[in-house]
N, C-alpha and C. Protein backbone atom coordinates (compact mmCIF):
# COMPACT_ATOMS: atom_id res chain seq x y z
N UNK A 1 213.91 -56.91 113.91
CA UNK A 1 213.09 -57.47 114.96
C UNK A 1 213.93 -57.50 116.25
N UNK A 2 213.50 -57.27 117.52
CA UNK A 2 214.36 -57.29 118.75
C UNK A 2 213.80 -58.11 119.27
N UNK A 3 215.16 -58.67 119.84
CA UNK A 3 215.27 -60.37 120.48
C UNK A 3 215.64 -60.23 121.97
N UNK A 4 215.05 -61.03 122.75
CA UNK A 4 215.49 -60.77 124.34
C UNK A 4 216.23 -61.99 124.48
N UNK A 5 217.43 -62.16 125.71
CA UNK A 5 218.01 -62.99 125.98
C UNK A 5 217.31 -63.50 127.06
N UNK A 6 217.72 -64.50 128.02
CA UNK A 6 216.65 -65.20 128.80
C UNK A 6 216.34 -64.16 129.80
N UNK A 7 217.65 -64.02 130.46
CA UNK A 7 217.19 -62.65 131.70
C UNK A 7 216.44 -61.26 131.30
N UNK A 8 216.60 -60.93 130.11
CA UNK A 8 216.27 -59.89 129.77
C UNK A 8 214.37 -60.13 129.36
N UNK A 9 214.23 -61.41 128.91
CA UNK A 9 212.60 -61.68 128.81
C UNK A 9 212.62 -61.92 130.47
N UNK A 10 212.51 -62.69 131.03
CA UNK A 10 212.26 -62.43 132.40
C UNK A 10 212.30 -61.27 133.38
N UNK A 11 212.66 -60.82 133.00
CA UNK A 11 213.13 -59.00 133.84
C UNK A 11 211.76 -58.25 132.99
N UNK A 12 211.38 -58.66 131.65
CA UNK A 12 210.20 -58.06 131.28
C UNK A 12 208.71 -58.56 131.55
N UNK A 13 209.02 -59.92 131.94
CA UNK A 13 207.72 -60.49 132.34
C UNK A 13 207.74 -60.36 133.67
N UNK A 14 208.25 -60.36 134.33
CA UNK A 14 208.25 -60.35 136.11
C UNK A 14 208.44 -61.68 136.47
N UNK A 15 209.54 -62.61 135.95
CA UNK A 15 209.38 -63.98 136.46
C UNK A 15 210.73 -64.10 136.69
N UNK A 16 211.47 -65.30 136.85
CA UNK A 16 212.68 -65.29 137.21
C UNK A 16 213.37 -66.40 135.77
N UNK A 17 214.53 -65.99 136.08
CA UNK A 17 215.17 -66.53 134.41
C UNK A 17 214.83 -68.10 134.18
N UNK A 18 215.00 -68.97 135.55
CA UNK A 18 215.11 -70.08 135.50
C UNK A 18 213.02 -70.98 134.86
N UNK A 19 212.17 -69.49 135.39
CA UNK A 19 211.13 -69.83 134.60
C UNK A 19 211.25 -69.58 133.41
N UNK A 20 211.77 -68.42 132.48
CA UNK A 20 211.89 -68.63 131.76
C UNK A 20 212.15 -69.67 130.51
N UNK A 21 213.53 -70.33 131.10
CA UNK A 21 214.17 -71.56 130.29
C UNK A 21 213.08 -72.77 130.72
N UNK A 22 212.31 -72.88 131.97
CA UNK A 22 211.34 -74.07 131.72
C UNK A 22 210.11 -73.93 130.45
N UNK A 23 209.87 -72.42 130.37
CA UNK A 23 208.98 -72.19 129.81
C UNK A 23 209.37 -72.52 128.14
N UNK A 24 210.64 -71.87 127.68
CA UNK A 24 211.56 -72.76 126.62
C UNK A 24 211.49 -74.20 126.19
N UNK A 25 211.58 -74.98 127.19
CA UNK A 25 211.95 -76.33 127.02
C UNK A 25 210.63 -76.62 127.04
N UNK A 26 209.56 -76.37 127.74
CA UNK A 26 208.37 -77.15 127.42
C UNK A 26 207.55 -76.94 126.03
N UNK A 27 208.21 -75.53 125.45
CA UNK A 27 207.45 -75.31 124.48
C UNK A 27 205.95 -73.92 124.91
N UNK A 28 206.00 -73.90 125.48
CA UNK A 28 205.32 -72.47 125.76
C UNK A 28 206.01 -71.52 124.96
N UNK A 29 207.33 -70.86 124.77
CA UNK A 29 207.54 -69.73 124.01
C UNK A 29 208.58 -70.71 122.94
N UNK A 30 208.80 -69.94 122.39
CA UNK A 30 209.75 -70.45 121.06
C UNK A 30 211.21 -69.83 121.46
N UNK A 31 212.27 -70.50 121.27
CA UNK A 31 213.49 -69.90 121.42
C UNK A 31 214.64 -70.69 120.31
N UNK A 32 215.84 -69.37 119.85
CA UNK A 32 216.74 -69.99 118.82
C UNK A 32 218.08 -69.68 119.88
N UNK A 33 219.20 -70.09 119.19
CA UNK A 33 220.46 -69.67 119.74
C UNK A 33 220.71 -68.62 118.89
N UNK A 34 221.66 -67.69 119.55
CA UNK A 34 222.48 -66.64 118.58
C UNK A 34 223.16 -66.44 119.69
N UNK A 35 224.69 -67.09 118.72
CA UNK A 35 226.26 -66.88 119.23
C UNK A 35 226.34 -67.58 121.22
N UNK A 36 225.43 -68.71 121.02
CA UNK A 36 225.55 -69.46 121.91
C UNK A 36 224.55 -69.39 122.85
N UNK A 37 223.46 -68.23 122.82
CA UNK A 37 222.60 -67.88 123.90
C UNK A 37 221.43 -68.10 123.49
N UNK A 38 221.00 -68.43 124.54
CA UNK A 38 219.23 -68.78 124.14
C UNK A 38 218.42 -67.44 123.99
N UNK A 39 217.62 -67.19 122.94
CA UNK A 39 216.92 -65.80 122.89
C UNK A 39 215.84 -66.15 122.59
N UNK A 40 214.69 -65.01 122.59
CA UNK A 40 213.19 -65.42 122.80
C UNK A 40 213.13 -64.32 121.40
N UNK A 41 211.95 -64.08 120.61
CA UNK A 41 212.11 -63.31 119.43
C UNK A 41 211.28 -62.34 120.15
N UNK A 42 211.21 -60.55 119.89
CA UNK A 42 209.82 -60.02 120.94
C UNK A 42 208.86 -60.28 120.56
N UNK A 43 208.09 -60.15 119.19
CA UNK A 43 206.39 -60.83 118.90
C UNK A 43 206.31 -61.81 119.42
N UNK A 44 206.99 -62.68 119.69
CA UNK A 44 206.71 -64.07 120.91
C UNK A 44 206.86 -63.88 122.24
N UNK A 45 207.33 -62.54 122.22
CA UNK A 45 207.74 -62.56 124.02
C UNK A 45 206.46 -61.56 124.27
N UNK A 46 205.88 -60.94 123.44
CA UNK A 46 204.91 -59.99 123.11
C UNK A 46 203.57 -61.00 123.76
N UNK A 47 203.55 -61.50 122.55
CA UNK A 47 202.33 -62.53 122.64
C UNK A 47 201.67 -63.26 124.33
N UNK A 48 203.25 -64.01 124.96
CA UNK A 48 203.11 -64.28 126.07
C UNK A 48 203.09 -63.48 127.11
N UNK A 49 203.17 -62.05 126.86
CA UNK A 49 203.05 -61.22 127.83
C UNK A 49 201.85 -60.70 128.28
N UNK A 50 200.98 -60.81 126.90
CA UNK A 50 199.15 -60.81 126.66
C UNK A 50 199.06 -61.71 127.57
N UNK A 51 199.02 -62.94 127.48
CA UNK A 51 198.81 -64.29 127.87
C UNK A 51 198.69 -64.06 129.02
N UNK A 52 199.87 -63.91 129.95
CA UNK A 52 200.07 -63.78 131.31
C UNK A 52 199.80 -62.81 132.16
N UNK A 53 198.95 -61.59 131.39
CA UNK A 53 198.59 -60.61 131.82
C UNK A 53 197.20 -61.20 132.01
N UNK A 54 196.49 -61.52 131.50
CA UNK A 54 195.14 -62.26 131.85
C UNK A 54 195.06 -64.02 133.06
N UNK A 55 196.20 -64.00 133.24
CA UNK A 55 196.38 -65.46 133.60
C UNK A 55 196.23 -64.85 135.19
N UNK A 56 195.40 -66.22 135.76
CA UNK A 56 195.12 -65.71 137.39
C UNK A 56 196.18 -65.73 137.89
N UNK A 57 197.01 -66.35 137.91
CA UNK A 57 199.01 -66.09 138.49
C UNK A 57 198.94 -65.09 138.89
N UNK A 58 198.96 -64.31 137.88
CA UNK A 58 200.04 -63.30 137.72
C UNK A 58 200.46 -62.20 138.82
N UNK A 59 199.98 -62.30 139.80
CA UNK A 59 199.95 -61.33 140.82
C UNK A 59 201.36 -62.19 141.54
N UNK A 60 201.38 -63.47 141.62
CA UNK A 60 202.48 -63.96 141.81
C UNK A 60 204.34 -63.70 141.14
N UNK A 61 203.87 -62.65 140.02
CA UNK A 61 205.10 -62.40 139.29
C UNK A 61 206.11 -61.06 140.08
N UNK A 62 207.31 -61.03 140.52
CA UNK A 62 207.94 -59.83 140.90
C UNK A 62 207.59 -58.20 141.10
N UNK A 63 206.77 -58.19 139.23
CA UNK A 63 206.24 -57.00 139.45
C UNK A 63 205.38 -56.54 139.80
N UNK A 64 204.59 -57.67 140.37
CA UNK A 64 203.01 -57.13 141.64
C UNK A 64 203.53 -56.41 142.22
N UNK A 65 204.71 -56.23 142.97
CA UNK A 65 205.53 -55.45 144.05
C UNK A 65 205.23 -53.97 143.86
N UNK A 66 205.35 -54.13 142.56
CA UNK A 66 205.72 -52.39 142.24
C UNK A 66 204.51 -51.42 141.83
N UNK A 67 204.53 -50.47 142.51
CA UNK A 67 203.40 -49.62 142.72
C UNK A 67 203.36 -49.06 140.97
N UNK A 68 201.98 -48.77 140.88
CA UNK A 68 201.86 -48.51 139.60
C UNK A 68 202.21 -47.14 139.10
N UNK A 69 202.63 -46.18 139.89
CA UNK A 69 202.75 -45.09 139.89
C UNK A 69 204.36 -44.89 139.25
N UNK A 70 205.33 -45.98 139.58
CA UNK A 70 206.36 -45.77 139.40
C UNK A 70 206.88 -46.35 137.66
N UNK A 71 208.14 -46.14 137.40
CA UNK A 71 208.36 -46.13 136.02
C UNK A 71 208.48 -48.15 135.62
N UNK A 72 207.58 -48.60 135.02
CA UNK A 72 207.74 -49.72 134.53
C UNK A 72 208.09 -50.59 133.45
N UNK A 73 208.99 -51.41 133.57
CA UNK A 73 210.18 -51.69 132.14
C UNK A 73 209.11 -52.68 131.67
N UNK A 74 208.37 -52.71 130.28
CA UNK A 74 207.57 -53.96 129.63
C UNK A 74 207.74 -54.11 128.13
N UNK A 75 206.82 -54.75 127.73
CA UNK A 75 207.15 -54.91 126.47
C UNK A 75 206.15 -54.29 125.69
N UNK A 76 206.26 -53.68 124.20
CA UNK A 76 204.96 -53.53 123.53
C UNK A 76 204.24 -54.58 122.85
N UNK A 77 203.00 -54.56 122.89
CA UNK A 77 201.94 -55.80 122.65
C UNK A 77 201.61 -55.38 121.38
N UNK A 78 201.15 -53.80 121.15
CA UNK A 78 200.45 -53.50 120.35
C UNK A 78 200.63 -51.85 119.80
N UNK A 79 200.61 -51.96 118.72
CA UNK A 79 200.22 -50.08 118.15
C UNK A 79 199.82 -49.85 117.34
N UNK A 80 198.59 -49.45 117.91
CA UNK A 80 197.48 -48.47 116.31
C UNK A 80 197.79 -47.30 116.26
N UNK A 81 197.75 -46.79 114.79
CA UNK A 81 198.52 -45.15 114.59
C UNK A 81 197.65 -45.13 113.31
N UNK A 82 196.90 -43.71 113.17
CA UNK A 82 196.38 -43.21 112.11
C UNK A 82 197.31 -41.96 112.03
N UNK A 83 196.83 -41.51 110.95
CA UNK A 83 197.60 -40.06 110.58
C UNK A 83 198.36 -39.24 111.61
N UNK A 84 197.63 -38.97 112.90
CA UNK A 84 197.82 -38.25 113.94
C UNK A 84 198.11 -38.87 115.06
N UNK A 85 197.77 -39.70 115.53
CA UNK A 85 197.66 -40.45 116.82
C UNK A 85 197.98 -41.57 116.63
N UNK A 86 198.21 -42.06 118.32
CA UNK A 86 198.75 -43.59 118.11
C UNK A 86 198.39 -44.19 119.05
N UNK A 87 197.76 -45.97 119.51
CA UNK A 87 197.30 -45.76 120.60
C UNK A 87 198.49 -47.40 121.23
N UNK A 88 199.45 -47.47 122.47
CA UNK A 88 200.31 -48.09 122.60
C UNK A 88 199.99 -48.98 123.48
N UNK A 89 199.83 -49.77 123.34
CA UNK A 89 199.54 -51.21 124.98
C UNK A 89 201.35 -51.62 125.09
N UNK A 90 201.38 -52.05 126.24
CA UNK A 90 202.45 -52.45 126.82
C UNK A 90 202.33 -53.07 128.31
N UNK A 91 202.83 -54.26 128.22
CA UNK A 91 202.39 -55.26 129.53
C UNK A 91 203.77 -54.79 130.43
N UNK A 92 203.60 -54.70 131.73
CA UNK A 92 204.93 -54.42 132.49
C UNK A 92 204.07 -55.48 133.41
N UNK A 93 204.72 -56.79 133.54
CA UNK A 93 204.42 -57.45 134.66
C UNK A 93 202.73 -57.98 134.80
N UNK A 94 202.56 -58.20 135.38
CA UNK A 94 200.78 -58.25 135.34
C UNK A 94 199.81 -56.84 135.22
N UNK A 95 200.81 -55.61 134.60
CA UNK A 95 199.98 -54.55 134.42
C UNK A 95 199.56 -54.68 132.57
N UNK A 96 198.68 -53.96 132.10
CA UNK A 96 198.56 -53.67 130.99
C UNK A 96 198.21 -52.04 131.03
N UNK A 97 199.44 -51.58 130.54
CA UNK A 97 199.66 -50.15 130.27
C UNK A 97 199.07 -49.58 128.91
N UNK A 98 198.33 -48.48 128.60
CA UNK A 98 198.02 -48.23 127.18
C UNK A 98 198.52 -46.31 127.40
N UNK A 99 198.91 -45.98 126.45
CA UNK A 99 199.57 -44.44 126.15
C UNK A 99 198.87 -44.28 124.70
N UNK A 100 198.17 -42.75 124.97
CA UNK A 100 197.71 -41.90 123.40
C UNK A 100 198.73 -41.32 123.18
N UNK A 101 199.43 -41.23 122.28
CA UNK A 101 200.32 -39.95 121.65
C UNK A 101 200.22 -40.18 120.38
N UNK A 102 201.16 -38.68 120.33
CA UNK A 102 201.10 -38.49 118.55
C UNK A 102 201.44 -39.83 117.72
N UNK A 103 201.28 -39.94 116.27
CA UNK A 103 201.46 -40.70 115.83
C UNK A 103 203.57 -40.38 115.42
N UNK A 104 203.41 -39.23 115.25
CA UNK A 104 205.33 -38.85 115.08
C UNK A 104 205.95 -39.71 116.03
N UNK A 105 205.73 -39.31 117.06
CA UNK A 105 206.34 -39.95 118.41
C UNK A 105 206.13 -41.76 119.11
N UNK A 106 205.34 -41.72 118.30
CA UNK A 106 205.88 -43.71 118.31
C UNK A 106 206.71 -43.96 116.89
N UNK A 107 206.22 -43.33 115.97
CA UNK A 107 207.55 -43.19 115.30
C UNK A 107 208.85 -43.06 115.28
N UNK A 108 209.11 -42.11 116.10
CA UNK A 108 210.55 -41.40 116.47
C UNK A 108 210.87 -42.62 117.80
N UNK A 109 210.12 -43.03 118.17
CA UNK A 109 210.32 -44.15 119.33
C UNK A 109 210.81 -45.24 118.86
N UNK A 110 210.51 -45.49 117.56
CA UNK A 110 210.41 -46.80 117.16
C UNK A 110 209.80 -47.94 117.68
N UNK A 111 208.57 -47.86 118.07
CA UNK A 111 207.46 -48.81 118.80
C UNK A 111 206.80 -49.31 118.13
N UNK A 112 207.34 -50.27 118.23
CA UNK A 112 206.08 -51.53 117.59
C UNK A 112 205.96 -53.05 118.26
N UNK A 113 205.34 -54.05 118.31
CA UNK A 113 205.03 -55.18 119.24
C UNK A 113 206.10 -55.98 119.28
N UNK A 114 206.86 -56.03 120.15
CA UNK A 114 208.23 -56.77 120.71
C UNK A 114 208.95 -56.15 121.29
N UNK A 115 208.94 -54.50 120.83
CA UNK A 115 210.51 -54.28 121.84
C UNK A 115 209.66 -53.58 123.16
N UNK A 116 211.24 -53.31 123.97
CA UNK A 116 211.02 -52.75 125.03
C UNK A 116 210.64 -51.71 125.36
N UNK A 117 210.22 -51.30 126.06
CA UNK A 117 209.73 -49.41 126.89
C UNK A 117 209.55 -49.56 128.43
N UNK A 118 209.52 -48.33 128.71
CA UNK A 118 209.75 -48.23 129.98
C UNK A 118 208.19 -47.09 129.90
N UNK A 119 207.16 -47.72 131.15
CA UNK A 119 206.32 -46.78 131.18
C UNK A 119 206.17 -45.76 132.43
N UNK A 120 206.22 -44.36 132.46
CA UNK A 120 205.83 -43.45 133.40
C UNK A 120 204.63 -43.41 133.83
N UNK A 121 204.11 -43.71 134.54
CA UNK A 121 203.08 -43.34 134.77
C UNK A 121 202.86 -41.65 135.95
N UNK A 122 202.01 -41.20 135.76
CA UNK A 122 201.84 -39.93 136.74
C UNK A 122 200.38 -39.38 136.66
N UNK A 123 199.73 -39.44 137.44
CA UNK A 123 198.16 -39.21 137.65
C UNK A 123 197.69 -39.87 136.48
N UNK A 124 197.45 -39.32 135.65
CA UNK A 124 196.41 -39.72 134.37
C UNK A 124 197.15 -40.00 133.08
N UNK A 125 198.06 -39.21 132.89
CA UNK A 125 199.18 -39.47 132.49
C UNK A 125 200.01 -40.75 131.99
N UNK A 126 200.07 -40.95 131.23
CA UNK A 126 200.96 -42.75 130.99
C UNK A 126 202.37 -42.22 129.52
N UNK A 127 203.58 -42.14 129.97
CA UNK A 127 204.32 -41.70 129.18
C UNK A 127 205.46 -42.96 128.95
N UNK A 128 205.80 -43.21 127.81
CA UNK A 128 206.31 -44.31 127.41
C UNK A 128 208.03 -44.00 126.54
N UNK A 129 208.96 -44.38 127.24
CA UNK A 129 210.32 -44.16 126.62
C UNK A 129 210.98 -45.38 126.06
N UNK A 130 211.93 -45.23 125.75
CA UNK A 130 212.91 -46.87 125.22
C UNK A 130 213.84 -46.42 126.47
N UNK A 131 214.41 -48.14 126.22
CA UNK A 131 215.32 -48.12 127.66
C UNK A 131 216.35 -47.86 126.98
């Protein structure tokens, strides 16, 4: 399972670290220590990334800034894969990104709901890498 540290969930949600740790302490996300640092688990950082993608905020988060055209660091929410195909959601900020590809290639990606990707976007196009 991949775990984000505080800056590193914040750098994926578009918020700043210090929201993060409020969001910690109140109990909005769940967090453990490992080797002294506070970490968020990704199906929980997943979950709240749904959340805040629907939340009227969100245009208030860092990554409103960034044009959609350009490459965006988020998290995966979700992946359906039959035999052949696969279909990928991934929140970057208040966007919700979705990519068709083969089903090999979220395989070979290793994508599934928590970790990170980085999405391309280009005309119609939506291409999805690990960072």
């Amino acid at each position: 399972m991949t775990i984000y540290r505080v800056a590193e969930a914040a750098d994926v949600l578009g918020v700043s670290d210090d929201t993060v740790r409020r969001w910690v302490e109140g109990g909005r996300i769940a967090a453990t220590s490992d080797q002294g640092r506070t970490v968020v688990a990704g199906p929980d950082l997943a979950r709240l990334a749904e959340e805040l993608a629907d939340h009227p905020d969100r245009e208030r988060t860092r990554a409103s800034a960034v044009s959609a055209r350009n490459r965006l660091a988020g998290i995966v929410t979700r992946v359906v894969k039959d035999t052949v195909m696969a279909q990928v959601d991934v929140i970057c900020g208040p966007y919700r990104m979705v990519s068709l590809m083969s089903a090999e290639a979220a395989d070979e990606l290793g994508l599934e709901p928590g970790c990170r990707a980085v999405v391309s976007v280009k005309s119609t196009n939506v291409v999805i890498e690990r960072p």
